[in-house]
Protein backbone atom coordinates (compact mmCIF):
# COMPACT_ATOMS: atom_id res chain seq x y z
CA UNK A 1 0.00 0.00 0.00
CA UNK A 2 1.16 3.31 -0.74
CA UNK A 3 1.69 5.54 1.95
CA UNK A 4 0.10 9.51 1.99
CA UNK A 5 3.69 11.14 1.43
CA UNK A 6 3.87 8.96 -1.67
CA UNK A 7 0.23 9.68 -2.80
CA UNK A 8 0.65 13.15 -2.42
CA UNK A 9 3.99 13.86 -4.07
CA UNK A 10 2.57 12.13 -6.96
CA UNK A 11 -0.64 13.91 -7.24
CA UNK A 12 1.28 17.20 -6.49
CA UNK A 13 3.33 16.49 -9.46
CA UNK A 14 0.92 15.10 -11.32
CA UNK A 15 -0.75 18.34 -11.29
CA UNK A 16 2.65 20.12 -12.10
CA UNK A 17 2.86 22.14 -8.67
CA UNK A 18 6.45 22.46 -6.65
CA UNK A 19 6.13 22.14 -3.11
CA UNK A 20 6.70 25.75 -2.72
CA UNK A 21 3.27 27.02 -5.43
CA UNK A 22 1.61 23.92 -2.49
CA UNK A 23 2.65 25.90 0.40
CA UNK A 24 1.54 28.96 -0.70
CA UNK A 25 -2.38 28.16 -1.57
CA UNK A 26 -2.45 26.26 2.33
CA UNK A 27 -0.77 29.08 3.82
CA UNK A 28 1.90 26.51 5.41
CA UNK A 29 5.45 26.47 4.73
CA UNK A 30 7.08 24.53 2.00
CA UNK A 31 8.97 22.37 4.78
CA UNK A 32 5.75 21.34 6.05
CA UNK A 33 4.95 20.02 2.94
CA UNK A 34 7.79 18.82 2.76
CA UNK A 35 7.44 16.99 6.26
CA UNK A 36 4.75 15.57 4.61
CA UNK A 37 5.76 13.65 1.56
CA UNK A 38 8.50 12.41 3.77
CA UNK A 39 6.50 10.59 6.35
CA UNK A 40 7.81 13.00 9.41
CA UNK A 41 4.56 14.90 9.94
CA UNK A 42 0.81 14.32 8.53
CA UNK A 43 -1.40 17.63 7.81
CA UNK A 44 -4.63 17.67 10.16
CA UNK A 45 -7.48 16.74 8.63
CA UNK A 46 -9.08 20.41 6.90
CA UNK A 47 -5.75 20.56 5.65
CA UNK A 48 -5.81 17.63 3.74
CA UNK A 49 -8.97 18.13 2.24
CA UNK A 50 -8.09 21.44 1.13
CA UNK A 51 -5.07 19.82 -0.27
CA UNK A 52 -7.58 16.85 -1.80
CA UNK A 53 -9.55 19.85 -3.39
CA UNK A 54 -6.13 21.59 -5.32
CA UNK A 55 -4.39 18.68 -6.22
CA UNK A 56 -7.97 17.58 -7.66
CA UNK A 57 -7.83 13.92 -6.03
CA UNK A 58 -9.78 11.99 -3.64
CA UNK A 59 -9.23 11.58 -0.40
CA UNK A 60 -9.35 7.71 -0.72
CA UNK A 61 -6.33 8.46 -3.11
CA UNK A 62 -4.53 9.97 -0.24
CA UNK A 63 -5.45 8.50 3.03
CA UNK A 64 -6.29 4.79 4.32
CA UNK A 65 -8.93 4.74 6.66
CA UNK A 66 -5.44 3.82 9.14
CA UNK A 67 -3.38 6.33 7.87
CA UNK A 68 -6.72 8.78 8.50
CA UNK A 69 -6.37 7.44 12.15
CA UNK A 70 -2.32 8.31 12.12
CA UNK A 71 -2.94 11.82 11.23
CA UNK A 72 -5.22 12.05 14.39
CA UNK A 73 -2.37 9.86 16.94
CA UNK A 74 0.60 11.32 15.69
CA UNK A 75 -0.62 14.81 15.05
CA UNK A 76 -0.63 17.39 18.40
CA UNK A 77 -3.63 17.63 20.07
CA UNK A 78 -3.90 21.32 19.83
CA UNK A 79 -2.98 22.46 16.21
CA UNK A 80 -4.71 25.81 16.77
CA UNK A 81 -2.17 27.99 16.99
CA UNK A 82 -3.33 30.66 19.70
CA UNK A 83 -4.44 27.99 21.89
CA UNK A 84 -1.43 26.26 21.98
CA UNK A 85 0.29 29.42 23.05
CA UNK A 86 -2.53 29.73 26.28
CA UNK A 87 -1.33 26.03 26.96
CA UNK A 88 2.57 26.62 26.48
CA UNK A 89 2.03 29.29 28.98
CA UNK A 90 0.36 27.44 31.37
CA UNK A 91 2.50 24.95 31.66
CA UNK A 92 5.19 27.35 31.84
CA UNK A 93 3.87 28.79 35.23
CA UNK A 94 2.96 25.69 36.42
CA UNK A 95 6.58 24.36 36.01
CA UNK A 96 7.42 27.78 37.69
CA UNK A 97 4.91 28.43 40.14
CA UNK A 98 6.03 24.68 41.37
CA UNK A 99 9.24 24.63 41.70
CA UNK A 100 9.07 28.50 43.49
CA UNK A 101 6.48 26.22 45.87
CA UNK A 102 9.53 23.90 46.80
CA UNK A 103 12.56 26.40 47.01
CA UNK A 104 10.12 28.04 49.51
CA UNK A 105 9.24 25.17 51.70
CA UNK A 106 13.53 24.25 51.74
CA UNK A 107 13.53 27.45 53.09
CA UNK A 108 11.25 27.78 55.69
CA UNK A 109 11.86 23.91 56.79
CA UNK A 110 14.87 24.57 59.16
CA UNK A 111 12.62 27.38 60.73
CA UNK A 112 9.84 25.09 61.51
CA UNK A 113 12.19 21.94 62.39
CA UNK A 114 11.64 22.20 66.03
CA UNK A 115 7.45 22.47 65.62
CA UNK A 116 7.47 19.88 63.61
CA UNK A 117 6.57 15.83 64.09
CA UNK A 118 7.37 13.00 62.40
CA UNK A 119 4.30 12.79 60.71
CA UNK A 120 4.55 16.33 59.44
CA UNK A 121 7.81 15.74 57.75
CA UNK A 122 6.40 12.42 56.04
CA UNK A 123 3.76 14.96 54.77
CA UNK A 124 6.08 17.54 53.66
CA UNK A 125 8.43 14.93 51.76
CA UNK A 126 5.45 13.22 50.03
CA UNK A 127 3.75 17.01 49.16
CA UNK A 128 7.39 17.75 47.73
CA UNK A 129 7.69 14.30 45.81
CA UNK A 130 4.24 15.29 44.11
CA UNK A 131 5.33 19.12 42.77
CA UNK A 132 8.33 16.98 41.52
CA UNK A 133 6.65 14.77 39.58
CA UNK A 134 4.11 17.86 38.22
CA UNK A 135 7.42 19.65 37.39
CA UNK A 136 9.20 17.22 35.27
CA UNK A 137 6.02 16.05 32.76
CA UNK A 138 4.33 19.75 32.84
CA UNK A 139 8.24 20.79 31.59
CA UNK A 140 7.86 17.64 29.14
CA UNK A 141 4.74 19.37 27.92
CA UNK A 142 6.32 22.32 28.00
CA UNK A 143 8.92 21.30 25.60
CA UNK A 144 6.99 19.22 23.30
CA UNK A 145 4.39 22.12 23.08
CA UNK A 146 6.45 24.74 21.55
CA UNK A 147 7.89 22.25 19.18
CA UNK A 148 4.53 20.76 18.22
CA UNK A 149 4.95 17.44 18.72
CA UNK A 150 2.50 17.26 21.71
CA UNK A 151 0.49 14.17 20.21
CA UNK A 152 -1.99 12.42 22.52
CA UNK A 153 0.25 9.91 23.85
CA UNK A 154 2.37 12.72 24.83
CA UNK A 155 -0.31 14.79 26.21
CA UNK A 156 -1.85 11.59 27.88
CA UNK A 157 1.62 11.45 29.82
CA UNK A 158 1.03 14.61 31.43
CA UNK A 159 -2.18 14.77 31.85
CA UNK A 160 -1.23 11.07 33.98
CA UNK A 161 1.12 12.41 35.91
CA UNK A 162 -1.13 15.82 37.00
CA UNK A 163 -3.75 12.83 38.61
CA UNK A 164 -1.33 10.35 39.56
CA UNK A 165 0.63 13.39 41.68
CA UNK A 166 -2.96 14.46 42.96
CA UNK A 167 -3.26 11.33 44.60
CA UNK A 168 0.38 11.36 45.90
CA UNK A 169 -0.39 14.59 48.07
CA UNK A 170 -3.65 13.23 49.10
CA UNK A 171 -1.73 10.57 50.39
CA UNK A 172 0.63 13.04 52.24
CA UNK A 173 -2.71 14.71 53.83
CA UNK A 174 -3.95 11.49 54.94
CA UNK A 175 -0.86 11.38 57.31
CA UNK A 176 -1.65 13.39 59.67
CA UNK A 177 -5.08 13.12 60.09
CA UNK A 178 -7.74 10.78 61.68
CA UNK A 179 -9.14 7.35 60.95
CA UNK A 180 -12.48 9.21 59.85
CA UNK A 181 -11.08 11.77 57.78
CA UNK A 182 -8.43 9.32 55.83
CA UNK A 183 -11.51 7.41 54.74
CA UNK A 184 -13.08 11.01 53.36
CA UNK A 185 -9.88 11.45 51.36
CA UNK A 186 -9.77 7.89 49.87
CA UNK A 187 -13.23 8.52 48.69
CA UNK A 188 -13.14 12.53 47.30
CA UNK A 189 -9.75 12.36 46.04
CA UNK A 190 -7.15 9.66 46.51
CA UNK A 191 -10.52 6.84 44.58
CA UNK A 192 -11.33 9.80 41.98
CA UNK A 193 -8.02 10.91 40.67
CA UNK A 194 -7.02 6.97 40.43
CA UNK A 195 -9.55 6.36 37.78
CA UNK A 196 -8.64 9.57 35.95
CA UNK A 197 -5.32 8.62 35.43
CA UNK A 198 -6.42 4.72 34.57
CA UNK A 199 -8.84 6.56 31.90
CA UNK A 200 -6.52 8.78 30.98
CA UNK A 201 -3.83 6.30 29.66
CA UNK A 202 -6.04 3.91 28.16
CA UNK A 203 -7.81 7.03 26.37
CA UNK A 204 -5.04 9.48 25.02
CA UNK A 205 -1.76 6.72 25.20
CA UNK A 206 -3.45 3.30 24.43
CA UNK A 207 -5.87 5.04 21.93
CA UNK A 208 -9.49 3.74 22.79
CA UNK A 209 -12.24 5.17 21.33
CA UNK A 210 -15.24 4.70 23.08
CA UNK A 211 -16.69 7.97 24.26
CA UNK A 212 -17.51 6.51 27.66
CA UNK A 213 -13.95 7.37 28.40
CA UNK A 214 -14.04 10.73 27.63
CA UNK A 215 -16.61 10.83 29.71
CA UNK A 216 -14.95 9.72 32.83
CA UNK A 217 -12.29 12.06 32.02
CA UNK A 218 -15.05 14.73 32.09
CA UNK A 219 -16.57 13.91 35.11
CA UNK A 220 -13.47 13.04 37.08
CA UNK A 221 -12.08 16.94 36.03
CA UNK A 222 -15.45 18.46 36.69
CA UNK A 223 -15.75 17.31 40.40
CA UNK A 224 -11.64 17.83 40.91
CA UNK A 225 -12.58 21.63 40.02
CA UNK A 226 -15.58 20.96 42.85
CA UNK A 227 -13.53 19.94 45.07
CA UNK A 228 -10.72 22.50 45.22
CA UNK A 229 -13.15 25.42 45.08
CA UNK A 230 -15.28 23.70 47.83
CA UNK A 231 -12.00 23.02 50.00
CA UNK A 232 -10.79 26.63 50.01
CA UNK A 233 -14.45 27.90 50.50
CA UNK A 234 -14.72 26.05 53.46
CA UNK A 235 -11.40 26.82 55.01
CA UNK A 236 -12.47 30.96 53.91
CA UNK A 237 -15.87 30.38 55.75
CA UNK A 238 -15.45 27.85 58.06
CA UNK A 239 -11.75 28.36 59.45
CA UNK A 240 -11.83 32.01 59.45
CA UNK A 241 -8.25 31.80 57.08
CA UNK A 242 -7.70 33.92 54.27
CA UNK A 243 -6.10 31.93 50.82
CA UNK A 244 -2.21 33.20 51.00
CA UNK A 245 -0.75 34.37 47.26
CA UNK A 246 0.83 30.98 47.06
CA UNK A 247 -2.48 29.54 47.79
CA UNK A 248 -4.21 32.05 45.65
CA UNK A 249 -2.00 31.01 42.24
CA UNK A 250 -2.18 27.13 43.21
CA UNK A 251 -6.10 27.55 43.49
CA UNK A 252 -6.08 29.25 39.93
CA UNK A 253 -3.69 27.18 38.38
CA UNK A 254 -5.13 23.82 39.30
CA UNK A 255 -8.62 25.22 38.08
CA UNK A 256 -7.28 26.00 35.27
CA UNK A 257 -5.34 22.54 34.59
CA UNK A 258 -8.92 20.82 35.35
CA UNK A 259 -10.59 22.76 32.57
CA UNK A 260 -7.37 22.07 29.79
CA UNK A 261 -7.58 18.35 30.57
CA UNK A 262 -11.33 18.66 29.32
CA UNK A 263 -10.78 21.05 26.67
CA UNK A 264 -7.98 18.24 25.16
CA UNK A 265 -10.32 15.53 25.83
CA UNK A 266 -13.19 17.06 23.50
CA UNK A 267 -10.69 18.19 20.75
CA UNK A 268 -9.07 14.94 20.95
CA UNK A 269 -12.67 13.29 20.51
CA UNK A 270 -13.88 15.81 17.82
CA UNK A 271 -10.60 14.50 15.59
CA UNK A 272 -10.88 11.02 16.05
CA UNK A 273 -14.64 11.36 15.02
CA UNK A 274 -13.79 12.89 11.55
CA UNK A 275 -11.05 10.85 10.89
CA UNK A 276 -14.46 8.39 11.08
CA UNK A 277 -16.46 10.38 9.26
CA UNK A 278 -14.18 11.05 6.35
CA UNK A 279 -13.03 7.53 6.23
């Protein structure tokens, strides 16, 4: 079977176009088309039946129904341009915001030593352990963001990590505190974030399709969004505290990680339904 770089550098020729006089009528660079004939890169899906439409071809001459699916899996998530720069910078001060969370809590640590228990420091090491982990893949997103090679498996790495690292610090919370509450934890975060992670991988890395999965991924980000704003109402209301700055940007940020993982579930579920529909 002939693959779509093959197709199309026929057809292109065919029709007596240079990559460049290609370029020009998508509005991409002639390295992208050139990315394409090679096998590096595929074009998303509008792209390639605008490309169908010039070249005057089918797009059963260019694309499988697999090699429809490819464009989808190896593709980024995100292709729109100004949204991928909201996510880039996102991550960005996540990665920051993070690691400024850390370099703090060294330095206050030695302050604190003496008012500190044992169970405390297990707390602080496992709360620490967590940011790590967050730092690391939102860097790897980071990266792979601003290069454009954040395809789903890639994005399903992070987006593992963020609930896999939730449940780490609920397991430093459960430390020091009782029987009763450790149970409450288990069940509105430690039990939730567990099956968003499971979902998560066998969604975005493993590839499956069905839509209940996206929905789990939906309803597990909706209620972590709950939870946080329901948390820092109640210790507003409740405790009589007032949300530090820290606080503050981790209560924003976190919000606003909940509502990216659902925004790349539905994109990712819009493309692999017209790679469907067109094949």
């Amino acid at each position: 079977m002939v693959e779509f770089g093959e197709q199309l550098r026929r057809a292109r020729e065919e029709k007596g176009m240079t990559q460049q006089s290609l370029a020009e009528q998508l509005y991409v660079t002639r390295q992208a088309v050139s990315r394409w004939e090679c096998g590096d890169r595929y074009p998303d899906l509008l792209t390639t039946k605008k490309i169908s439409q010039i070249l005057e071809v089918s797009l059963d001459d260019l694309l499988s129904g697999k090699e429809m699916e490819k464009v989808v899996e190896r593709n980024p998530v995100i292709e729109k341009k100004s949204v991928n720069n909201i996510m880039i910078a996102l991550y960005a001060f996540v990665v920051i915001s993070f690691f400024i969370t850390i370099v703090d809590i060294i330095i206050r640590f030695p302050l604190q030593s003496e008012m500190i228990d044992y169970n405390d420091i297990q707390a602080i090491v496992i709360n620490v352990l967590a940011l790590l982990i967050q730092i690391v893949f939102f860097a790897y997103g980071f990266v792979n963001a601003i290069q454009g090679m954040l395809s789903p498996k890639r994005m399903g790495a992070v987006i593992v990590a963020f609930f896999a690292a939730t449940c780490i610090t609920g397991t430093g919370n459960m430390v020091i505190n009782s029987n009763v509450q450790i149970v409450l934890w288990w069940i509105v975060l430690i039990i939730p974030n567990i099956v968003g992670a499971v979902v998560t991988f066998a969604y975005f890395v493993s590839g499956k399709k069905s839509k209940i999965y996206s929905i789990i991924i939906y309803l597990v980000a909706i209620w972590g969004m709950f939870r946080i704003i329901y948390s820092n109402y109640n210790l507003i209301v409740h405790a009589n505290q007032y949300l530090s700055m820290n606080s503050t940007v981790r209560l924003v940020l976190e919000i606003a990680i909940h509502c990216l993982v659902i925004y790349q579930t539905y994109v990712l579920w819009i493309k692999r339904q017209n790679a469907i529909d067109i094949s």
